[in-house]
C-alpha atoms as a PDB file:
ATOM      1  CA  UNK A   1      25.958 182.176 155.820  1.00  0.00           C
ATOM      2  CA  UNK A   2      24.744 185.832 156.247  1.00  0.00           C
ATOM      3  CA  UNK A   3      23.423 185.955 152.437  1.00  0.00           C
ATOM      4  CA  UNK A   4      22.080 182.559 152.621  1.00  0.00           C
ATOM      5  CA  UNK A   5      20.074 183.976 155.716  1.00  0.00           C
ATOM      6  CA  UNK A   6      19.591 187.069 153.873  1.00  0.00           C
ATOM      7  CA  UNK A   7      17.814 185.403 150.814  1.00  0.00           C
ATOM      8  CA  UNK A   8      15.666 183.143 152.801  1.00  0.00           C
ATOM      9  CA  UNK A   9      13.448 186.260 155.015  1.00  0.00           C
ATOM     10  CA  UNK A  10      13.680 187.896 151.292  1.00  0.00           C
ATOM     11  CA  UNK A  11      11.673 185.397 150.137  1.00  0.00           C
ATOM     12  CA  UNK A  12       9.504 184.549 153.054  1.00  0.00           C
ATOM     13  CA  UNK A  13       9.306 189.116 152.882  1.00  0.00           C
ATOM     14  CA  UNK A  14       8.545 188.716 149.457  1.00  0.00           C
ATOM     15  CA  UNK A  15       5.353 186.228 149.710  1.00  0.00           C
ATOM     16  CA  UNK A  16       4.180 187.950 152.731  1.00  0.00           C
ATOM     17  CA  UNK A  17       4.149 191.797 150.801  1.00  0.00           C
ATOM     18  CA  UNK A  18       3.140 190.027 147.671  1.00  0.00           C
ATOM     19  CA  UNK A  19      -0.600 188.764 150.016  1.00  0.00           C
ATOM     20  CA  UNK A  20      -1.147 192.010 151.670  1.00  0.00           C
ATOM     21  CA  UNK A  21      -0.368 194.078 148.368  1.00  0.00           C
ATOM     22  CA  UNK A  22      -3.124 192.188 146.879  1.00  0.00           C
ATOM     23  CA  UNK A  23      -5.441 192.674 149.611  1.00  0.00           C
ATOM     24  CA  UNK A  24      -4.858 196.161 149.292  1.00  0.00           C
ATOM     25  CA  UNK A  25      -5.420 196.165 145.444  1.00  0.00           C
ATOM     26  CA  UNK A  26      -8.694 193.918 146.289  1.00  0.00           C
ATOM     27  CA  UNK A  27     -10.321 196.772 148.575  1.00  0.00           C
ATOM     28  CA  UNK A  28      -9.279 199.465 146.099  1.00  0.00           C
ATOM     29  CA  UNK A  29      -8.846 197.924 143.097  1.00  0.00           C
ATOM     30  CA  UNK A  30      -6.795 199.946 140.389  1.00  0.00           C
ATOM     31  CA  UNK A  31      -6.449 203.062 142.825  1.00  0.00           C
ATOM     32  CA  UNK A  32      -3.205 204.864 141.247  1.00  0.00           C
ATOM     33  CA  UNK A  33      -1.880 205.492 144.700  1.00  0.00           C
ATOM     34  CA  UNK A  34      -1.436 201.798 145.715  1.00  0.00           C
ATOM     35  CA  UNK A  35       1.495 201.647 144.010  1.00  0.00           C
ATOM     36  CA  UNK A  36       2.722 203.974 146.334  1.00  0.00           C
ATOM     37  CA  UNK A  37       1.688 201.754 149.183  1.00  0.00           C
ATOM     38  CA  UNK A  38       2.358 197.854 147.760  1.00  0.00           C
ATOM     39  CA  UNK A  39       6.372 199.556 147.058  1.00  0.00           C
ATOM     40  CA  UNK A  40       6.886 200.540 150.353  1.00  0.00           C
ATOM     41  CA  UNK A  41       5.442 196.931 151.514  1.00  0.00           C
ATOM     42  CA  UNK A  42       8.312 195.748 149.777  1.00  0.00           C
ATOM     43  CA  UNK A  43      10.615 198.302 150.664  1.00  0.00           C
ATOM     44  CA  UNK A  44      10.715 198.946 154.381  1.00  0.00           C
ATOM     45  CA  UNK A  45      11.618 195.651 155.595  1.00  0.00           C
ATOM     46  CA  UNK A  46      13.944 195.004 152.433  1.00  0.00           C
ATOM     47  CA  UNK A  47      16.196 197.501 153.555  1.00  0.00           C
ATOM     48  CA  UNK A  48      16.380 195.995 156.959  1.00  0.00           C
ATOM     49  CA  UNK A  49      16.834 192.652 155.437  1.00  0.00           C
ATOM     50  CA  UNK A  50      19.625 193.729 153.422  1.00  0.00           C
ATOM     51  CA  UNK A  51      21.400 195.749 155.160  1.00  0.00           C
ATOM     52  CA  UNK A  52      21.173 198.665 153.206  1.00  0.00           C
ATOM     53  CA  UNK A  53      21.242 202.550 154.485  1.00  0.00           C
ATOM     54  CA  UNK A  54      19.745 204.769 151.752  1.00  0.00           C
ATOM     55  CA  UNK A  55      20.211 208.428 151.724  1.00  0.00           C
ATOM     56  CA  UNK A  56      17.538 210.574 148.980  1.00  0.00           C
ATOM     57  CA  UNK A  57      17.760 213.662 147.632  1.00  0.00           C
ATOM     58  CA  UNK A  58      14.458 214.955 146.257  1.00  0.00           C
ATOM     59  CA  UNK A  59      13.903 217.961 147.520  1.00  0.00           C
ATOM     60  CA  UNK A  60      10.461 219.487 146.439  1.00  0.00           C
ATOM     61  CA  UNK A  61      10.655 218.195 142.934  1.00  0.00           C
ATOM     62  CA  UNK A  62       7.795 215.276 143.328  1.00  0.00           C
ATOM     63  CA  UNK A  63       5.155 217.433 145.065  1.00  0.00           C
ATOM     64  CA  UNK A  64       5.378 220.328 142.814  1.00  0.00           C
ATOM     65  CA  UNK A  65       5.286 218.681 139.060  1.00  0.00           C
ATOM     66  CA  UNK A  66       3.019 216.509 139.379  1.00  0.00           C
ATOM     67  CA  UNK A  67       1.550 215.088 137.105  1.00  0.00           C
ATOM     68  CA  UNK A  68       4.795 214.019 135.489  1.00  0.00           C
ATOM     69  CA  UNK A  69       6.905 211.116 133.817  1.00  0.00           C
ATOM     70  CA  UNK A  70       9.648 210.275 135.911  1.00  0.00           C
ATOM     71  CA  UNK A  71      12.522 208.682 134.241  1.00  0.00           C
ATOM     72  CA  UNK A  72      15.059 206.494 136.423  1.00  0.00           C
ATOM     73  CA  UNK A  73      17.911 204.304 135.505  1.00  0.00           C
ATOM     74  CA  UNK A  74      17.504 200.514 135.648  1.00  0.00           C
ATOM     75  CA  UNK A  75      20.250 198.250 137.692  1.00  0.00           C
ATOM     76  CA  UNK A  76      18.600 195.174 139.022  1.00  0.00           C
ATOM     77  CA  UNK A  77      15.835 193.557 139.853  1.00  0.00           C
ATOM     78  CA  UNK A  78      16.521 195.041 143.401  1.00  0.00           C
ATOM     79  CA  UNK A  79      15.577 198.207 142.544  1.00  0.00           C
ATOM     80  CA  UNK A  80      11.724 197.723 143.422  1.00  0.00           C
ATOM     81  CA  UNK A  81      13.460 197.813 147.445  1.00  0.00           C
ATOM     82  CA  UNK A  82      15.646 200.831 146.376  1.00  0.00           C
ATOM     83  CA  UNK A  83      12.963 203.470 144.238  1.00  0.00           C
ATOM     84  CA  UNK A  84      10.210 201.895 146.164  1.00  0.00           C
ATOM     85  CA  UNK A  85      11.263 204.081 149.401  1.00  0.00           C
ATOM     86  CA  UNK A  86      10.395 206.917 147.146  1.00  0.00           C
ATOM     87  CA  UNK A  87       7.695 206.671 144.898  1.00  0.00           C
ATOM     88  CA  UNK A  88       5.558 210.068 144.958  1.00  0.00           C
ATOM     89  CA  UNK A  89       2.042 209.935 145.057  1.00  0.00           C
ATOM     90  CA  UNK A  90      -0.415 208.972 142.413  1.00  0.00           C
ATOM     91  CA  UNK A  91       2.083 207.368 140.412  1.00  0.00           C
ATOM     92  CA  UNK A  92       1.868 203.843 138.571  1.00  0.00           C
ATOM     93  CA  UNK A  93       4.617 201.843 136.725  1.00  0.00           C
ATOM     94  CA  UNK A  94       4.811 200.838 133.194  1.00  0.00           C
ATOM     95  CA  UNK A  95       6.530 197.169 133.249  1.00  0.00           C
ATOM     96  CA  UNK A  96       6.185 194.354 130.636  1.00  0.00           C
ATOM     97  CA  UNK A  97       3.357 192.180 129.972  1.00  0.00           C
ATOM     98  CA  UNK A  98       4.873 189.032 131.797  1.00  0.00           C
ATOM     99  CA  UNK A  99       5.148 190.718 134.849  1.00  0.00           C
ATOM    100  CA  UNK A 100       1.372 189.567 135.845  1.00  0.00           C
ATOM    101  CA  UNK A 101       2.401 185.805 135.284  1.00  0.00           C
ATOM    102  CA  UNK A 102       4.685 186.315 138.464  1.00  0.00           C
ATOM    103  CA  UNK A 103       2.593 184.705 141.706  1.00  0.00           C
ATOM    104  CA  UNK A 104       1.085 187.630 143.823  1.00  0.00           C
ATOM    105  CA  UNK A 105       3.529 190.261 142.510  1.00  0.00           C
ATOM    106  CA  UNK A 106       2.377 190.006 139.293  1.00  0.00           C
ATOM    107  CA  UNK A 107      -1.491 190.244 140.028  1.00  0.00           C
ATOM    108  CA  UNK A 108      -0.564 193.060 142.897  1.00  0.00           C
ATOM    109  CA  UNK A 109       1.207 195.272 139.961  1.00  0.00           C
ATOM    110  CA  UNK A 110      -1.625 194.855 138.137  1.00  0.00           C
ATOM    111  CA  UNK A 111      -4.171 195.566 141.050  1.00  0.00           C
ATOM    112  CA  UNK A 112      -1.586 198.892 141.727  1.00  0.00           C
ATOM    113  CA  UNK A 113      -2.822 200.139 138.463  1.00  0.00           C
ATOM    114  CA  UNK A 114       0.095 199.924 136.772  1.00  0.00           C
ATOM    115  CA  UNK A 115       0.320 199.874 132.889  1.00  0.00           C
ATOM    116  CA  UNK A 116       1.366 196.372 131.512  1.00  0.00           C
ATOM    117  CA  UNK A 117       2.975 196.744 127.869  1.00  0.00           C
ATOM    118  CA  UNK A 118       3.224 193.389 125.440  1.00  0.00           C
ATOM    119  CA  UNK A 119       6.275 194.211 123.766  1.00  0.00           C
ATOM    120  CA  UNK A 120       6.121 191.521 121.652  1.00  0.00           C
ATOM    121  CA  UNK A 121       2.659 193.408 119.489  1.00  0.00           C
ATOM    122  CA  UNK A 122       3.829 197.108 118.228  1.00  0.00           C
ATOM    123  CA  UNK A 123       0.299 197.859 117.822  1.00  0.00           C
ATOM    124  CA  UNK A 124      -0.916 196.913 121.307  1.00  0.00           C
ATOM    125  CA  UNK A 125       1.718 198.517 122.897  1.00  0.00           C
ATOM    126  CA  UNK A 126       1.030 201.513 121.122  1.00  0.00           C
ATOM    127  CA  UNK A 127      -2.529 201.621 122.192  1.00  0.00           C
ATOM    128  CA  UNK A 128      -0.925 201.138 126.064  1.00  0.00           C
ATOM    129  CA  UNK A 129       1.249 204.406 125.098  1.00  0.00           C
ATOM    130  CA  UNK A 130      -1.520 206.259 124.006  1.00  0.00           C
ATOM    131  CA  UNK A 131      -3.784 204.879 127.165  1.00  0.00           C
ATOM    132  CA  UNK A 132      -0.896 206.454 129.270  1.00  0.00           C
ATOM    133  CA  UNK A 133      -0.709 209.680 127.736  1.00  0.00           C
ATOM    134  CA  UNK A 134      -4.876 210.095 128.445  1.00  0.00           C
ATOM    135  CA  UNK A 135      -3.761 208.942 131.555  1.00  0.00           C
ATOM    136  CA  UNK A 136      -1.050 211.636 132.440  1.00  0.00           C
ATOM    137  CA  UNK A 137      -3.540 214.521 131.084  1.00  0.00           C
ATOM    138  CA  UNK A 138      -7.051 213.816 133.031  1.00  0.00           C
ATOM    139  CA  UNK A 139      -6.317 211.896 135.676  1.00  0.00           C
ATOM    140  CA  UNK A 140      -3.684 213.633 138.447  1.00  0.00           C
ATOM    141  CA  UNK A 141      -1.713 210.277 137.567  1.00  0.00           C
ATOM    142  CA  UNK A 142       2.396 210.279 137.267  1.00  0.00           C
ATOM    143  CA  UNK A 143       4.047 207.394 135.360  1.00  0.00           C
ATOM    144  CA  UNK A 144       7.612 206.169 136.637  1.00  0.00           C
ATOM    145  CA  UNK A 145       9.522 204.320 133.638  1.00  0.00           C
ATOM    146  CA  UNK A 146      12.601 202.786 133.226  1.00  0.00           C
ATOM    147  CA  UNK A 147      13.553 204.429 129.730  1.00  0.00           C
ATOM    148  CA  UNK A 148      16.635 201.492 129.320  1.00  0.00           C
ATOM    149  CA  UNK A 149      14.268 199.120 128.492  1.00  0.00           C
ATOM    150  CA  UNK A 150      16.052 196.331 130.305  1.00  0.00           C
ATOM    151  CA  UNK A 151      18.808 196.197 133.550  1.00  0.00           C
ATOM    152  CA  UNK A 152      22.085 197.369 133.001  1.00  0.00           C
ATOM    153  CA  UNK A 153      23.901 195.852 135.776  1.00  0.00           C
ATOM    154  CA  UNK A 154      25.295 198.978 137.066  1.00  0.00           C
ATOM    155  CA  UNK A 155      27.800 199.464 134.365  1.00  0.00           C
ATOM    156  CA  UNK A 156      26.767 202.019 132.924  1.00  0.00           C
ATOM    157  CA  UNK A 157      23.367 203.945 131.657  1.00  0.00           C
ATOM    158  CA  UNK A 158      22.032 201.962 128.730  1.00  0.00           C
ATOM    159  CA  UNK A 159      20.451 204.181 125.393  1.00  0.00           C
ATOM    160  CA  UNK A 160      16.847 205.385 125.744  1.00  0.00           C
ATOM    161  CA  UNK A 161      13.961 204.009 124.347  1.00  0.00           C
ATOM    162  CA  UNK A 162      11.637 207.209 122.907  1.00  0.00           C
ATOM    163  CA  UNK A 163       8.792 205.994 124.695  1.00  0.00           C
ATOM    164  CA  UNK A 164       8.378 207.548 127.926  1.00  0.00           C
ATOM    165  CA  UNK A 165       9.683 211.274 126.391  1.00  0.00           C
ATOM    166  CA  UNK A 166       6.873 210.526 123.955  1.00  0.00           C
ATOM    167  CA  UNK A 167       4.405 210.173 126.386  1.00  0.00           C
ATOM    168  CA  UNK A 168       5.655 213.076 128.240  1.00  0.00           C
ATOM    169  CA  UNK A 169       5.513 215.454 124.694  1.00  0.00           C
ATOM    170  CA  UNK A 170       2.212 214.193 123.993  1.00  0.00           C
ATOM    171  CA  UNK A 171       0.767 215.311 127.068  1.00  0.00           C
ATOM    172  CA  UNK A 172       2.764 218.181 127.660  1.00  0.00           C
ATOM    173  CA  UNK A 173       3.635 217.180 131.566  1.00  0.00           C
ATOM    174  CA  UNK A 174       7.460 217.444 132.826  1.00  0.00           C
ATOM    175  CA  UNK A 175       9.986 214.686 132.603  1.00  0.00           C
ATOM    176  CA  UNK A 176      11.521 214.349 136.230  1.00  0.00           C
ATOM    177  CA  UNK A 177      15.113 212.446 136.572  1.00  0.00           C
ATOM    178  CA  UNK A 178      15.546 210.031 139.307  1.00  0.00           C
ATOM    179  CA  UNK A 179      18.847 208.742 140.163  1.00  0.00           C
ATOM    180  CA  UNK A 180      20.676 205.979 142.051  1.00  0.00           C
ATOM    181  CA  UNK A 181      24.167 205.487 142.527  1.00  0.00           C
ATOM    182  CA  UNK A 182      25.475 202.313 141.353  1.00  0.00           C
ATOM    183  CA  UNK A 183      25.155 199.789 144.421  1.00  0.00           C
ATOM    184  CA  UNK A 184      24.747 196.696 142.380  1.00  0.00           C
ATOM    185  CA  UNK A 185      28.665 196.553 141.858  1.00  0.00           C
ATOM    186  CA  UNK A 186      29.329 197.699 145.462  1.00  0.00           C
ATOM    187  CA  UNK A 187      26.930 196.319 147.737  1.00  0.00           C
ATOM    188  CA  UNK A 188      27.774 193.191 149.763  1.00  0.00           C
ATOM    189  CA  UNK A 189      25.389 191.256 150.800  1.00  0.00           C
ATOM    190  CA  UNK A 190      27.644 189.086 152.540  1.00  0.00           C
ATOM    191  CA  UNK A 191      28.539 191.700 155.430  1.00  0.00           C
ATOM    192  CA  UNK A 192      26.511 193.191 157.932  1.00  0.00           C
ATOM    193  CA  UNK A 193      26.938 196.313 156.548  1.00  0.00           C
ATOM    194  CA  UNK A 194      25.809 195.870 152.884  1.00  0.00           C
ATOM    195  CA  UNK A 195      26.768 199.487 151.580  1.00  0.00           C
ATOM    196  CA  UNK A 196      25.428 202.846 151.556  1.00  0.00           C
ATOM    197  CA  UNK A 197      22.833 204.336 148.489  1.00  0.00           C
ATOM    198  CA  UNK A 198      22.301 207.347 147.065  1.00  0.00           C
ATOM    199  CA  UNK A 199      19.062 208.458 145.564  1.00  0.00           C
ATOM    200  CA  UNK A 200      19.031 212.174 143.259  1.00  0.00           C
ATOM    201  CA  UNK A 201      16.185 213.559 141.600  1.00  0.00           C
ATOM    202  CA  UNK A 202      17.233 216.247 139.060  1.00  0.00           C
ATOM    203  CA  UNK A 203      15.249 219.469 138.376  1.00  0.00           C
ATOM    204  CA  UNK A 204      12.168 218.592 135.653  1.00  0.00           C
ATOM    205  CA  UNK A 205      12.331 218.950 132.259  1.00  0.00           C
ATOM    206  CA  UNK A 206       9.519 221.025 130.705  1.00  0.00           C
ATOM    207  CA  UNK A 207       7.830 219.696 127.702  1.00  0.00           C
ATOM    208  CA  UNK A 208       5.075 221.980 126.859  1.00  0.00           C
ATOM    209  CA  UNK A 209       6.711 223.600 124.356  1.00  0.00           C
ATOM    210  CA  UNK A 210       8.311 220.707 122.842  1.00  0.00           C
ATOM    211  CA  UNK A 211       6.793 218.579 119.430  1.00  0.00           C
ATOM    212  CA  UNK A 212       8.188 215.136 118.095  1.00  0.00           C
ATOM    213  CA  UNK A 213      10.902 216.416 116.296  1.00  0.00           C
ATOM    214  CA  UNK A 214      12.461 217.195 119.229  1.00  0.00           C
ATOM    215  CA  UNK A 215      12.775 213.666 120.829  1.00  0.00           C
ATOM    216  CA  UNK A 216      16.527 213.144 120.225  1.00  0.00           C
ATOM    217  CA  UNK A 217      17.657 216.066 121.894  1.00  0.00           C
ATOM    218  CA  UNK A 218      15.484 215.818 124.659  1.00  0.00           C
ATOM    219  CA  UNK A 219      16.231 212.018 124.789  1.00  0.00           C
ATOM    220  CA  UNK A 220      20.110 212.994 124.907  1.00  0.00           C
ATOM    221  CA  UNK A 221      19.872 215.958 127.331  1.00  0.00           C
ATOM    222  CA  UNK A 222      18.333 213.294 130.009  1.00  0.00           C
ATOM    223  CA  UNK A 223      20.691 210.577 128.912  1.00  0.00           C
ATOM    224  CA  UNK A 224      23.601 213.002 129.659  1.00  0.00           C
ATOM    225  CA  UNK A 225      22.789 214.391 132.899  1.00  0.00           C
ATOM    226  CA  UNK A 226      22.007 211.451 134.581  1.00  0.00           C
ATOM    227  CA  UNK A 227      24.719 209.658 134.270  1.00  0.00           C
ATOM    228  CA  UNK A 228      26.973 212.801 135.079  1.00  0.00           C
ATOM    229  CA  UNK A 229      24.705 212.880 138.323  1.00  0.00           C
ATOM    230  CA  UNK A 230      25.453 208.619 138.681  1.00  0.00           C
ATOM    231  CA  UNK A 231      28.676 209.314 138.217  1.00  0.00           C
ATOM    232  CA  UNK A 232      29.104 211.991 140.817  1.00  0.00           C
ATOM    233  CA  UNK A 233      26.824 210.225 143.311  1.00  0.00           C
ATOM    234  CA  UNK A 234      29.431 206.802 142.882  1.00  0.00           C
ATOM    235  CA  UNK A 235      32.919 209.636 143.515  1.00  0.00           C
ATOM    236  CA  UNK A 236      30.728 211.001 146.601  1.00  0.00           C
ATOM    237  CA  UNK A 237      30.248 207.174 147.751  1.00  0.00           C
ATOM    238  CA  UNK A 238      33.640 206.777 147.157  1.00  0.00           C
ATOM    239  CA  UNK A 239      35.563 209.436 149.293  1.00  0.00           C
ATOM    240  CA  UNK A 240      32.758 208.558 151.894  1.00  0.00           C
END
């Protein structure tokens, strides 16, 4: 009964952010910092709605390395209530091409600014890459990317796709990790009390020195300390 209550004012939530995000994206249109806004219209009352208590642990990390490519693992499709309680300024998504074709989200990311990739065309998403890169060096702009690619269901981090530590070589700007415990397999949205999650942004990874060659190590070094940090972040839930 609680879920089926639960999923219902999601919805209704959903519609009703999805209409004033794209208000806000028709008086500003493509202004990198509504992203920041339209997440937290999703975000807020999500949390409410779910029953969630979140607990983030950023520190300083956003406001001084910026701009920057923050990396963050990929769970479920709820994490646009989770990371959107935290999304810095100035900072725009890179999601897939059929994103737009969802009603109001889709045309609200798009409005955001974000970067829309077609997956499907090497060479257009290529261009997109390269449009992001141009974007990261002029234009006080951070990109957030999921570097999996795809969800993993909180079993685990998925391998990285080069892309976003390309961008981040190119144009020379940190990497920042993001973290978040695994709540997909824990939460219950059954109960009143859903669970408890844990947000961790790790120190940035310089890049200015860095070339191409050095992808796979770089790509490995990220891989490897976030899920040490997921995994420590799920123990701390744990003895909690």
């Amino acid at each position: 009964m609680l879920f089926s209550l639960r999923m219902s004012l999601m919805g209704l939530h959903f519609m009703v952010a999805g209409v004033l995000g794209v208000l806000l994206g028709l008086c500003r249109p493509f202004n990198p910092d509504n992203s920041r806004w339209c997440a937290r219209l999703y975000a807020w009352p999500a949390m409410l709605i779910l029953g969630l208590r979140l607990k983030s642990e950023l520190g300083e990390v956003f406001a001084q390395n910026h701009p920057c490519v923050v990396i963050a693992n990929h769970q479920s499709n709820y994490d646009l209530f989770i990371f959107g309680n935290i999304v810095p300024r100035r900072t725009v998504c890179i999601g897939k091409k059929s994103l737009k074709w969802i009603p109001l989200f889709g045309q609200l990311f798009w409005l955001a600014g974000n970067v829309l990739i077609d997956r499907g065309n090497p060479l257009k998403a290529r261009r997109s890459i390269r449009h992001t890169t141009d974007t990261l060096q002029n234009k006080d702009t951070s990109i957030w990317v999921f570097p999996e690619g795809t969800r993993n269901l909180g079993k685990g981090l998925l391998p990285f796709k080069r892309g976003a530590f390309q961008m981040a070589v190119e144009a020379g700007v940190p990497i920042v990790p993001v973290c978040v415990s695994s709540y997909s397999t824990h939460m219950r949205l059954d109960r009143r009390d859903s669970g408890d999650v844990l947000i961790r942004a790790l120190p940035a990874i310089p890049t200015s020195n860095l070339t191409l060659e050095n992808l796979p190590d770089l790509i490995e070094q990220c891989h490897t300390q976030m899920q040490a940090c997921i995994d420590d972040m799920d123990r701390q839930l744990l003895r909690d």
